[in-house]
C-alpha atoms as a PDB file:
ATOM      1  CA  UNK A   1       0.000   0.000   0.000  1.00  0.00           C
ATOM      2  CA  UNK A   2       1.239   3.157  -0.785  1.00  0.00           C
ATOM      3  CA  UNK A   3       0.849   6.129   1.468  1.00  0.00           C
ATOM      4  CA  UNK A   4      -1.315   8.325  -1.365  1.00  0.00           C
ATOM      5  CA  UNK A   5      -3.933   5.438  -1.346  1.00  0.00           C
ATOM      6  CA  UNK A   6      -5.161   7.100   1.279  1.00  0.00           C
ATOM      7  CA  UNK A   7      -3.692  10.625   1.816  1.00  0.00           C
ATOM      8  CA  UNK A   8      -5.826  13.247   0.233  1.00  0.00           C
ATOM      9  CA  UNK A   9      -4.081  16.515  -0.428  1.00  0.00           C
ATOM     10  CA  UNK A  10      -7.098  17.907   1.190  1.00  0.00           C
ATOM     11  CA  UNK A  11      -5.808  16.670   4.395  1.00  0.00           C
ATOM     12  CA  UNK A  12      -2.420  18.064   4.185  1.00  0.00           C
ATOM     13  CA  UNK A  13      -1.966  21.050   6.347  1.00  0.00           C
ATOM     14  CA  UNK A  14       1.831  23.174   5.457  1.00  0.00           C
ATOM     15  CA  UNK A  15       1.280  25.313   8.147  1.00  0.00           C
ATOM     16  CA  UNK A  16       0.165  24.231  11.344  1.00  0.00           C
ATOM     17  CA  UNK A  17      -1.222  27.009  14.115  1.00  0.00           C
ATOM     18  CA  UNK A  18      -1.588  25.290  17.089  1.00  0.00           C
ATOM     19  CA  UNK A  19       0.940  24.987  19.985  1.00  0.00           C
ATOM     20  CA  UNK A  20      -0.338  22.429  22.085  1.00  0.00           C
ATOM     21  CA  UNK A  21      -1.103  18.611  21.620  1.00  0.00           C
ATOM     22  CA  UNK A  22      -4.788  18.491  21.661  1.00  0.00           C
ATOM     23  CA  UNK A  23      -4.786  21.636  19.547  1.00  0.00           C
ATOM     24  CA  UNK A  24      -2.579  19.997  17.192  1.00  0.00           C
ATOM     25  CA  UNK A  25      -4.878  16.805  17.299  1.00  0.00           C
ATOM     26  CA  UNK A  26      -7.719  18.856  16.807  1.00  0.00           C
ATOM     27  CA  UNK A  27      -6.326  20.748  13.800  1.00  0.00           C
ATOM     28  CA  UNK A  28      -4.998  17.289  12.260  1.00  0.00           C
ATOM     29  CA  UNK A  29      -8.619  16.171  12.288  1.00  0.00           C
ATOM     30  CA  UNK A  30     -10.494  18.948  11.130  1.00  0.00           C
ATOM     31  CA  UNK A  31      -9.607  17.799   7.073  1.00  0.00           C
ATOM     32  CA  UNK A  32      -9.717  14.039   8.327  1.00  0.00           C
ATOM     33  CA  UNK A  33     -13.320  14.329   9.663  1.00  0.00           C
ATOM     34  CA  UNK A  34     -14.863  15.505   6.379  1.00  0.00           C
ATOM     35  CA  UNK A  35     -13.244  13.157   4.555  1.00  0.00           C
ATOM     36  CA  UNK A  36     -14.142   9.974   6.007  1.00  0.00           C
ATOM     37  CA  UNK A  37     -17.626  11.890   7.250  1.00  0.00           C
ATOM     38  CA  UNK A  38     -16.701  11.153  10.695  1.00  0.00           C
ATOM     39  CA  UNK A  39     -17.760  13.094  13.617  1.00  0.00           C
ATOM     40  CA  UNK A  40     -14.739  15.542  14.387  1.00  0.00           C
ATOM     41  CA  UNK A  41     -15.262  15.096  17.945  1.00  0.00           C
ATOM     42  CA  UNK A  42     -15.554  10.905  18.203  1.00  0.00           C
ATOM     43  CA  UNK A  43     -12.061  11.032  16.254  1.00  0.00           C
ATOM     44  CA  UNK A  44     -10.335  13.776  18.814  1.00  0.00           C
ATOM     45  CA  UNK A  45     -11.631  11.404  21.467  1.00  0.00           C
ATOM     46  CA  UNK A  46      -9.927   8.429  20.335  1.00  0.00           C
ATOM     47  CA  UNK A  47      -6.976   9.944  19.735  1.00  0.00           C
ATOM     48  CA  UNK A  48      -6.778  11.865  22.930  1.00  0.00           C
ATOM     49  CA  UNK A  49      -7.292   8.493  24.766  1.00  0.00           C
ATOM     50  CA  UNK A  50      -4.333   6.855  22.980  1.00  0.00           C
ATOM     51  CA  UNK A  51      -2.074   9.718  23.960  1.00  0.00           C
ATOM     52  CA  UNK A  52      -2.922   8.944  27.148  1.00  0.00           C
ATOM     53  CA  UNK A  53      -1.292   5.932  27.086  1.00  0.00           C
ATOM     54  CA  UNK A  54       1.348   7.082  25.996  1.00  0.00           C
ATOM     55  CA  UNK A  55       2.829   9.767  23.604  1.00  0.00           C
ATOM     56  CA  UNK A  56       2.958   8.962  20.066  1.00  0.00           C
ATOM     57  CA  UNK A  57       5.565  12.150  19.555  1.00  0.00           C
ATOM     58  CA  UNK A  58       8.232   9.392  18.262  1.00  0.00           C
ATOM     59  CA  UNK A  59      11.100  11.539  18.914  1.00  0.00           C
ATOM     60  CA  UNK A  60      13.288  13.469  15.978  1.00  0.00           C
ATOM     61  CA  UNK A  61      10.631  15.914  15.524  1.00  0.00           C
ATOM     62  CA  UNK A  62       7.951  13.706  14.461  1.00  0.00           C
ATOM     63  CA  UNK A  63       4.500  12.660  15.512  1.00  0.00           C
ATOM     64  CA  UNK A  64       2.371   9.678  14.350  1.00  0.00           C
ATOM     65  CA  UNK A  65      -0.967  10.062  16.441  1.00  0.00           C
ATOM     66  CA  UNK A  66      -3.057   7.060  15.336  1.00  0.00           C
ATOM     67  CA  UNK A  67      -6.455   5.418  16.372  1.00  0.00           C
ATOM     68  CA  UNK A  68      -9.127   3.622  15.743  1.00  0.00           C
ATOM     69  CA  UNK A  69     -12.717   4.157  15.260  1.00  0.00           C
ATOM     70  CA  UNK A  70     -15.706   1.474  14.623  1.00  0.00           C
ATOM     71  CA  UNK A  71     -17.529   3.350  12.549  1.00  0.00           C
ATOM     72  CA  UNK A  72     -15.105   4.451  10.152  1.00  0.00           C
ATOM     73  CA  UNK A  73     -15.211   2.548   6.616  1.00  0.00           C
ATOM     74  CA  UNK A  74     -11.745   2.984   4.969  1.00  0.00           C
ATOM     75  CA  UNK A  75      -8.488   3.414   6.403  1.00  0.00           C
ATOM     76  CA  UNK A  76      -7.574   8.016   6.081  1.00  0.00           C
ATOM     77  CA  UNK A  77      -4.542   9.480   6.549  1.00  0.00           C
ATOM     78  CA  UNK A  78      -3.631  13.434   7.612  1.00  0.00           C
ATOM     79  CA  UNK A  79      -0.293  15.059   7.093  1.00  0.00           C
ATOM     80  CA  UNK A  80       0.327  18.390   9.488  1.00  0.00           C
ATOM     81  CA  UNK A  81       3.882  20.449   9.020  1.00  0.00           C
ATOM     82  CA  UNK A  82       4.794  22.484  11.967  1.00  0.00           C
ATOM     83  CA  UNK A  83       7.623  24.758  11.194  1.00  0.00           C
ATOM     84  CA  UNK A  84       7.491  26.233  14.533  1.00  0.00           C
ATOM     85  CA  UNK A  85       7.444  22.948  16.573  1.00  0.00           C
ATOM     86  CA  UNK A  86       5.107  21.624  18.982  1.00  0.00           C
ATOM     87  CA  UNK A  87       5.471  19.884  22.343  1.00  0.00           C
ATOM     88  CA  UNK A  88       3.806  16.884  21.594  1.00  0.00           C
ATOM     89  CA  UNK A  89       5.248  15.298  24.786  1.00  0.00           C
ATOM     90  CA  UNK A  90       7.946  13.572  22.294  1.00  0.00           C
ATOM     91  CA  UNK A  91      10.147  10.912  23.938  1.00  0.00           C
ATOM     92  CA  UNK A  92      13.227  12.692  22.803  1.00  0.00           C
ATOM     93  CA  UNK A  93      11.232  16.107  24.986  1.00  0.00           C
ATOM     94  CA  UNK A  94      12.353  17.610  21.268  1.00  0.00           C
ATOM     95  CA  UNK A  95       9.625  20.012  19.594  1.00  0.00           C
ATOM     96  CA  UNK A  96       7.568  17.701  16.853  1.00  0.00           C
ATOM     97  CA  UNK A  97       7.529  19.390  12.763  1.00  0.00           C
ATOM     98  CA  UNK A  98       5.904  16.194  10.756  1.00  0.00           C
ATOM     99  CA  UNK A  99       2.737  14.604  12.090  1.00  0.00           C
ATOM    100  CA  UNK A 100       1.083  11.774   9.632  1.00  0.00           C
ATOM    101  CA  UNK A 101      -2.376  11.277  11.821  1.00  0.00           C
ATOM    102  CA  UNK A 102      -4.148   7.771  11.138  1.00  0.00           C
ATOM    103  CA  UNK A 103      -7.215   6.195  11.669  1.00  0.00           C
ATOM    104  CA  UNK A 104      -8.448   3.190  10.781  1.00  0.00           C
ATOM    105  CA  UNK A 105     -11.448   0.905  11.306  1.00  0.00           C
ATOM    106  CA  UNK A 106     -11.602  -0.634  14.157  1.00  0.00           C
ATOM    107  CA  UNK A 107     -11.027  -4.648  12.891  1.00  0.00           C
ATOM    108  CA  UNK A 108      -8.568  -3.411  10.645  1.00  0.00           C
ATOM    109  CA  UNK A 109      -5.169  -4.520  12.691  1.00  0.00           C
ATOM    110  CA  UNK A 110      -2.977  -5.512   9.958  1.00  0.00           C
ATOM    111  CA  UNK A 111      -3.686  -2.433   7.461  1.00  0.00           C
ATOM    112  CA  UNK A 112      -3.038  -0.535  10.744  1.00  0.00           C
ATOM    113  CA  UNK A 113       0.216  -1.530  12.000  1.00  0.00           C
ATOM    114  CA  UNK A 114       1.408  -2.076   8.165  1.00  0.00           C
ATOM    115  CA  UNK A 115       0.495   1.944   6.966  1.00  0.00           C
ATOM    116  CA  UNK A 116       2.219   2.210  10.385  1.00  0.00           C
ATOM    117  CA  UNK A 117       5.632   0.759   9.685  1.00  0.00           C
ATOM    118  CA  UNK A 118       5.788   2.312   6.362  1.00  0.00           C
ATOM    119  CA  UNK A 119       5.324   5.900   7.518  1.00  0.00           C
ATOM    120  CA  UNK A 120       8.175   4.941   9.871  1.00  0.00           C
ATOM    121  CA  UNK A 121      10.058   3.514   7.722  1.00  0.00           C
ATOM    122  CA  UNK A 122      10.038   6.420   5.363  1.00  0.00           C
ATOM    123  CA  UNK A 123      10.788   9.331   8.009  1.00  0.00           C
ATOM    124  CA  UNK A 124      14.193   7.615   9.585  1.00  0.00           C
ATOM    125  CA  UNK A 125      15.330   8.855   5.151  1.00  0.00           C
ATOM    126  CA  UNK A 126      16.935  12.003   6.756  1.00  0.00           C
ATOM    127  CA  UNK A 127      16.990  13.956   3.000  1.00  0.00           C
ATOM    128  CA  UNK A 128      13.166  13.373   2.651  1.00  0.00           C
ATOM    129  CA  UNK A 129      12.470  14.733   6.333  1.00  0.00           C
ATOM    130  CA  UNK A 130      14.478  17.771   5.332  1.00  0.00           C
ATOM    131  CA  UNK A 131      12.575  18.190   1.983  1.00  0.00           C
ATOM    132  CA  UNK A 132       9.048  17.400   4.119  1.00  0.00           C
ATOM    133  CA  UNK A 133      10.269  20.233   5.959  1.00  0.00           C
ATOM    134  CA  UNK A 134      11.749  22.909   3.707  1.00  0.00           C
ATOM    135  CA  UNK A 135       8.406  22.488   1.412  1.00  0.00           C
ATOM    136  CA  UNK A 136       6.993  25.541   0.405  1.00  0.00           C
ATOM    137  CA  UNK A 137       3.006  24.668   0.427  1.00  0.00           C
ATOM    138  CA  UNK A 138       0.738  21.513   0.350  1.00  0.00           C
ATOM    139  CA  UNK A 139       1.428  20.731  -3.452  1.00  0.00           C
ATOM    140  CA  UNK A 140       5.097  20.493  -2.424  1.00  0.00           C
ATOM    141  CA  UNK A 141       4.428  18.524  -0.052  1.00  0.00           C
ATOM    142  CA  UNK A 142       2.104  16.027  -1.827  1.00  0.00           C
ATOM    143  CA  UNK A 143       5.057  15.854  -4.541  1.00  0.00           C
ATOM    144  CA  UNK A 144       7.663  15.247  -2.654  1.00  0.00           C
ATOM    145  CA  UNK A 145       5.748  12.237  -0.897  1.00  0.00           C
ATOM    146  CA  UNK A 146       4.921  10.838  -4.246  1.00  0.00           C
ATOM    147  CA  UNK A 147       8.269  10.402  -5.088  1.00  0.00           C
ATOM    148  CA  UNK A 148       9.274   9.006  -1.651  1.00  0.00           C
ATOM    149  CA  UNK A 149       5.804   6.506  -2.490  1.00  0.00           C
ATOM    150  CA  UNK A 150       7.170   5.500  -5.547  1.00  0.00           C
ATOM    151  CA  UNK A 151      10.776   4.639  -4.358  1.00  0.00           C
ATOM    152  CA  UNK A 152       9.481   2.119  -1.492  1.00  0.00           C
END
């Protein structure tokens, strides 16, 4: 599975505003929620309760909050850039710049943990966190994931 199966550029945010974690969550959803047609607030809540049990700030400035929700159909993926940083409560305690937010259906374990791995995977490549990073708007960003989709 590639990772633009199910990333809409709609759901790629370039600039994100918040500066906390549940405003980050909730800004990461906002796009997410129209897209699968989910309540904004059932998917905050899931998240949120998987935070609390533990951080999903990976460390090295990024963030893979993740959940899942019974009512949701199809697998959707959200991409947020933070060029400030964030304190997403990171195991490193470093500020977080690249959040891919997923959420999944609920009996969907495999698909989960595999889109999973592969977003990992694909941010320890140290030139195409840089690139994710230095990209100028969403389109840039979309782009330079395609070619990062296409090499795996």
């Amino acid at each position: 599975m590639k990772i633009l199966d199910v990333l809409y550029k709609e759901a790629i945010l370039d600039d994100l505003k918040s500066h906390d974690k549940k405003s980050v969550l909730d800004e990461l959803v906002a796009p997410v929620a129209l897209i699968a047609g989910i309540n904004h607030e059932n998917i905050l809540r899931v998240l949120m309760e998987r935070e609390r049990l533990g951080s999903t700030g990976i460390g090295d400035g990024i963030g893979i909050p993740h959940g899942k929700l019974k009512d949701l159909e199809s697998l959707v993926l959200g991409f947020g850039l933070s060029r400030k940083g964030i304190d997403f409560e990171s195991m490193d305690g470093r500020p977080t710049h690249i959040f891919f937010l997923l959420i999944t259906p609920e009996n969907s374990t495999g698909l989960h943990l595999k889109l999973l791995a592969r977003i990992s995977r694909i941010l320890k490549n140290e030139p195409f966190k840089e690139r994710l990073l230095n990209a100028a708007d969403r389109d840039d960003i979309f782009s330079i994931i395609q070619e990062e989709d296409e090499e795996f």
